[in-house]
N, C-alpha and C. Protein backbone atom coordinates (compact mmCIF):
# COMPACT_ATOMS: atom_id res chain seq x y z
N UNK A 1 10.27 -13.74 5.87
CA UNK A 1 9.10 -13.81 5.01
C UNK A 1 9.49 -13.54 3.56
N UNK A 2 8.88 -14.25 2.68
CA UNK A 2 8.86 -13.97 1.27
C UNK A 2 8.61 -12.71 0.72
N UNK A 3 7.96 -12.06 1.70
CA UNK A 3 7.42 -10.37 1.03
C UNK A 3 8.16 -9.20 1.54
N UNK A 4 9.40 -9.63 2.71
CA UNK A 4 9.98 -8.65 3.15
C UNK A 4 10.37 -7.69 2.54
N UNK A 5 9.95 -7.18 1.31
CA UNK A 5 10.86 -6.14 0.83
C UNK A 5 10.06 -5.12 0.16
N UNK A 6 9.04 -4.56 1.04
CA UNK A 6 7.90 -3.46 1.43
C UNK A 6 9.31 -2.20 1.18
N UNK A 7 9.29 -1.18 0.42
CA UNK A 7 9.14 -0.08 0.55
C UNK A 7 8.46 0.92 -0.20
N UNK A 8 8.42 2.24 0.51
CA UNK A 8 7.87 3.37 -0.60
C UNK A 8 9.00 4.13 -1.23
N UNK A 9 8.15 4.09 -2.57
CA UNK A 9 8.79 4.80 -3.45
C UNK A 9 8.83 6.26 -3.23
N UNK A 10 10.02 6.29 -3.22
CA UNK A 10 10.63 7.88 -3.01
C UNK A 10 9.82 8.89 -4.44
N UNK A 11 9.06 9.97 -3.25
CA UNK A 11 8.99 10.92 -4.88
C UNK A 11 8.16 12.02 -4.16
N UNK A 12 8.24 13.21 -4.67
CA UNK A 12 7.48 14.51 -4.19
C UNK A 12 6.23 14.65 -4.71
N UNK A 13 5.26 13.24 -5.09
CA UNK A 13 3.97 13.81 -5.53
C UNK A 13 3.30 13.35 -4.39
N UNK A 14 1.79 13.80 -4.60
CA UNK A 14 0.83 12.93 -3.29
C UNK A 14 0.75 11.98 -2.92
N UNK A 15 0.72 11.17 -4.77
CA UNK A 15 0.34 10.01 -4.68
C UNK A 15 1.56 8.97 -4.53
N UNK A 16 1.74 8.04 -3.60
CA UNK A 16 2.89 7.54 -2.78
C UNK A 16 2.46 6.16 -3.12
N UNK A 17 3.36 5.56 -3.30
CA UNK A 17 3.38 4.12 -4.31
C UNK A 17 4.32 2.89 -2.31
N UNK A 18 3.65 1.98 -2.17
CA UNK A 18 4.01 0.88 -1.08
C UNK A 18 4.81 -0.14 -2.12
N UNK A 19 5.72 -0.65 -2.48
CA UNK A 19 6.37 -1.52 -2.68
C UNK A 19 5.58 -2.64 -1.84
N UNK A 20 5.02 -4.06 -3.02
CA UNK A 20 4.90 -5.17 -2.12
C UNK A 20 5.61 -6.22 -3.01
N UNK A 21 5.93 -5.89 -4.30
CA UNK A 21 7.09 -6.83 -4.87
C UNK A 21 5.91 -8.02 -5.39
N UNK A 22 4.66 -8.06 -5.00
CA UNK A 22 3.85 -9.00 -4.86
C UNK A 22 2.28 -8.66 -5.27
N UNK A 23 1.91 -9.17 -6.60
CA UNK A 23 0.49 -8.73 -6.67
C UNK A 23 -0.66 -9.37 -6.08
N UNK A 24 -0.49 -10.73 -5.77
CA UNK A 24 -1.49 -11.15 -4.56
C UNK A 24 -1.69 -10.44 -3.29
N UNK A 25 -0.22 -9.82 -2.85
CA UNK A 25 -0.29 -9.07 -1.71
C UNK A 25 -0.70 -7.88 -1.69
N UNK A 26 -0.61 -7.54 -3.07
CA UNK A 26 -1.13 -6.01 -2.87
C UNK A 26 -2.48 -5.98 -3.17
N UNK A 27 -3.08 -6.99 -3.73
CA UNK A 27 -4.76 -6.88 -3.53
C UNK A 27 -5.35 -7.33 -2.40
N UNK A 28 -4.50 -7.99 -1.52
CA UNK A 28 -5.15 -8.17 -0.26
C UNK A 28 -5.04 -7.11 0.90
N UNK A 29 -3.94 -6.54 0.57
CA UNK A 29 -3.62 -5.14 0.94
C UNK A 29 -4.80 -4.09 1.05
N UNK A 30 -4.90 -3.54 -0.92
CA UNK A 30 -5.84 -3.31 -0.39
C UNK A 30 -7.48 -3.53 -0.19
N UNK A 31 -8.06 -4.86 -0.36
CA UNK A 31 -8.89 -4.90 0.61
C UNK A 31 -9.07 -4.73 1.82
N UNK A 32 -8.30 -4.83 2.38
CA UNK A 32 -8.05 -5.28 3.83
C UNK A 32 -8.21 -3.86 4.31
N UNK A 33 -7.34 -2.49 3.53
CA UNK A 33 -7.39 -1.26 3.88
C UNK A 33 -8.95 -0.67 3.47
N UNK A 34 -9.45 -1.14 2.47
CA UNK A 34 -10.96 -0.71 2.03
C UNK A 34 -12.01 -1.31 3.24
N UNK A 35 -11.83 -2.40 3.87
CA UNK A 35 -12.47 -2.77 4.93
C UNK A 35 -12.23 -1.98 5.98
N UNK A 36 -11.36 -1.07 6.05
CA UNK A 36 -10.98 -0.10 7.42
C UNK A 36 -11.54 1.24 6.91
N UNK A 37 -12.01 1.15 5.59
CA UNK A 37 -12.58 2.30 5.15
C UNK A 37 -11.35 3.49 4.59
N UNK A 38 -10.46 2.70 3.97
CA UNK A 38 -8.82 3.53 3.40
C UNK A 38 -9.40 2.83 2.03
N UNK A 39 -9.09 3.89 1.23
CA UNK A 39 -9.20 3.92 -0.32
C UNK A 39 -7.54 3.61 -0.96
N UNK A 40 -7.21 2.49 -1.17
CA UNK A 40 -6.30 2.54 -2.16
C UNK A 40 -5.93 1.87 -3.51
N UNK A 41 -5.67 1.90 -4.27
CA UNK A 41 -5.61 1.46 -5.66
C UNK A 41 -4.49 0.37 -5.46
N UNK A 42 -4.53 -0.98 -6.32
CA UNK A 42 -3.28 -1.83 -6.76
C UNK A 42 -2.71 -1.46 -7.77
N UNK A 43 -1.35 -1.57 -7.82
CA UNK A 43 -0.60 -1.35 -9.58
C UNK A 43 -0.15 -2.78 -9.64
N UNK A 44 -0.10 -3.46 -10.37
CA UNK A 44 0.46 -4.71 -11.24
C UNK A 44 0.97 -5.10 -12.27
N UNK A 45 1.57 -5.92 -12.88
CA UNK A 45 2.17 -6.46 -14.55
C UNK A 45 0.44 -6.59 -14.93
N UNK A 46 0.07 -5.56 -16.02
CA UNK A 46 1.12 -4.67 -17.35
C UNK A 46 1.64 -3.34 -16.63
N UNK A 47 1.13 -2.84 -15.53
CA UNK A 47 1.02 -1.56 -15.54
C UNK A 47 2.11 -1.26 -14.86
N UNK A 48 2.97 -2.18 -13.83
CA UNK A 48 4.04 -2.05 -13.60
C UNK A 48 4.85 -3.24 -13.82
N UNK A 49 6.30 -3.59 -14.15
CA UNK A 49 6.90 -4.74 -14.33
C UNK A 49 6.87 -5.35 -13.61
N UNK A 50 6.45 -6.97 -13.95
CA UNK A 50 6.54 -7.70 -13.00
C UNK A 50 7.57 -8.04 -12.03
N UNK A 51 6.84 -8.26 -10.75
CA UNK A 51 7.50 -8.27 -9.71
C UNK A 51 7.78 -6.93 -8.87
N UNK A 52 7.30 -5.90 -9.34
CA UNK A 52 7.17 -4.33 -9.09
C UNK A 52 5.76 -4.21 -8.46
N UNK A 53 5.03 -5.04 -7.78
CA UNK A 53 3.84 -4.52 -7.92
C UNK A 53 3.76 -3.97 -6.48
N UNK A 54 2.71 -2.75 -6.58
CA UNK A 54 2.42 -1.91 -5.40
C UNK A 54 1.40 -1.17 -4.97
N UNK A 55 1.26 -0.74 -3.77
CA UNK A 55 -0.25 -0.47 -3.14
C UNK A 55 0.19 1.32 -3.37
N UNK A 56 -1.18 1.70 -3.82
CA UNK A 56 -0.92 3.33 -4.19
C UNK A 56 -2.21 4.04 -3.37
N UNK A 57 -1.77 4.99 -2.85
CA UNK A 57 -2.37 5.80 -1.97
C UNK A 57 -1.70 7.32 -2.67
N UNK A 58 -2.92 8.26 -2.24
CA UNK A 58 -3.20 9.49 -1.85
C UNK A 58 -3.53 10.28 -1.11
N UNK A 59 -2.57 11.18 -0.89
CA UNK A 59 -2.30 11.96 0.24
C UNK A 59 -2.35 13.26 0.33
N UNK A 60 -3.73 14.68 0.56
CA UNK A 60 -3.54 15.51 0.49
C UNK A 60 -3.90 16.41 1.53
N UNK A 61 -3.62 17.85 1.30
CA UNK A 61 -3.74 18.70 2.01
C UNK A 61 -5.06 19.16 2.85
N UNK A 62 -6.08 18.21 2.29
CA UNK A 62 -7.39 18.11 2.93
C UNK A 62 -7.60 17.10 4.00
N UNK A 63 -6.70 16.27 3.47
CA UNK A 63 -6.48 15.15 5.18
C UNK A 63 -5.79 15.42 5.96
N UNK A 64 -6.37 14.95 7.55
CA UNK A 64 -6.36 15.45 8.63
C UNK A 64 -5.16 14.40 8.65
N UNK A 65 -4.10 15.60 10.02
CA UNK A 65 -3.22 14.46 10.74
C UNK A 65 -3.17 13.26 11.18
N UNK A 66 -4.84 12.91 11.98
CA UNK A 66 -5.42 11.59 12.73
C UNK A 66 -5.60 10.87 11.55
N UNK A 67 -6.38 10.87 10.10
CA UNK A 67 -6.46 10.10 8.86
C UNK A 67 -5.13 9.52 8.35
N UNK A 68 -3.94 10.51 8.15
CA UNK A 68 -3.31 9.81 8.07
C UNK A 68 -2.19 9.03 9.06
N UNK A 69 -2.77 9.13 10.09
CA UNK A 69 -2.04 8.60 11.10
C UNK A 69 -2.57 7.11 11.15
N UNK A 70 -4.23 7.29 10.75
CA UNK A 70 -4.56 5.90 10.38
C UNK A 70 -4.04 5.22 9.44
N UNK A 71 -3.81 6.26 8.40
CA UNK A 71 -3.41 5.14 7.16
C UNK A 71 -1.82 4.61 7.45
N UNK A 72 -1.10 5.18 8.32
CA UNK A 72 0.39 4.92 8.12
C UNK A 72 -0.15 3.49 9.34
N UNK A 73 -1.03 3.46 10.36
CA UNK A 73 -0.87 2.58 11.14
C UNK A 73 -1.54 1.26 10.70
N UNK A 74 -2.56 1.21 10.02
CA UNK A 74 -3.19 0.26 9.05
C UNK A 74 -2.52 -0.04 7.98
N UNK A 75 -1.47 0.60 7.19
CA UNK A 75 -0.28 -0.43 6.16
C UNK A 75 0.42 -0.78 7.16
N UNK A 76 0.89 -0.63 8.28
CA UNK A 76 1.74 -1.67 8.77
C UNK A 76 1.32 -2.51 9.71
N UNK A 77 -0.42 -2.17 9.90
CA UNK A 77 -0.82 -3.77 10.38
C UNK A 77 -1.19 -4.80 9.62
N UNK A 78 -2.45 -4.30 8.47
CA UNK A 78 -2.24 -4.76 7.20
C UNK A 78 -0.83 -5.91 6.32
N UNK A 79 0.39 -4.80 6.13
CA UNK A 79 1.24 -5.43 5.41
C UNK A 79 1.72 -6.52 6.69
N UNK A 80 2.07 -6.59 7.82
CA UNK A 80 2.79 -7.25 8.70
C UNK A 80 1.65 -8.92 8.17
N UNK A 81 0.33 -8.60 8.66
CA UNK A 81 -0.86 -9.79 8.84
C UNK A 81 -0.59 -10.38 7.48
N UNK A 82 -0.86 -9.82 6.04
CA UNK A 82 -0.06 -10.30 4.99
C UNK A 82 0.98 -10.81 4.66
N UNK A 83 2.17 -10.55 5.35
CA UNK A 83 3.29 -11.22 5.04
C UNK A 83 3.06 -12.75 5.60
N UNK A 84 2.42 -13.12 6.51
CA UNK A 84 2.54 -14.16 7.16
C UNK A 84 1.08 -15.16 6.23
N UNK A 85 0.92 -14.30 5.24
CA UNK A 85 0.38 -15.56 4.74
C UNK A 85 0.61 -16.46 3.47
């Protein structure tokens, strides 16, 4: 696939940045996660260099294990259903 190259950016804050390399993909991203009822923001050119673009989530000490167990299992059904389009 053209989008294979999904990762997260390494870093010790909450807020945890998805590598989609792709800004079409990352707004379908996250819709797709806002339809499951997951809140996440897109970053894109200006705000990141193009071809950098990525799905940003937040992650804190007030969410439950099962929430984010959703969210880790919904980016990778999400990103998988996306790549194939």
């Amino acid at each position: 696939s053209k989008h294979s190259s999904q990762q997260i950016v390494d870093s010790q804050h909450p807020i945890r940045a998805i590598r989609t390399n792709d800004a079409v993909m990352t707004q379908q991203v996250i819709n797709d996660l806002f339809n499951q009822g997951i809140f996440a923001t897109g970053l894109c050119y200006p705000s990141v260099p193009r071809g950098e673009a990525r799905v940003r989530v937040q992650i804190t000490a007030s969410h439950s294990l099962e929430q984010i167990q959703k969210l880790s299992a919904s980016l990778g059904t999400v990103i998988k259903s996306t790549e194939k389009i």
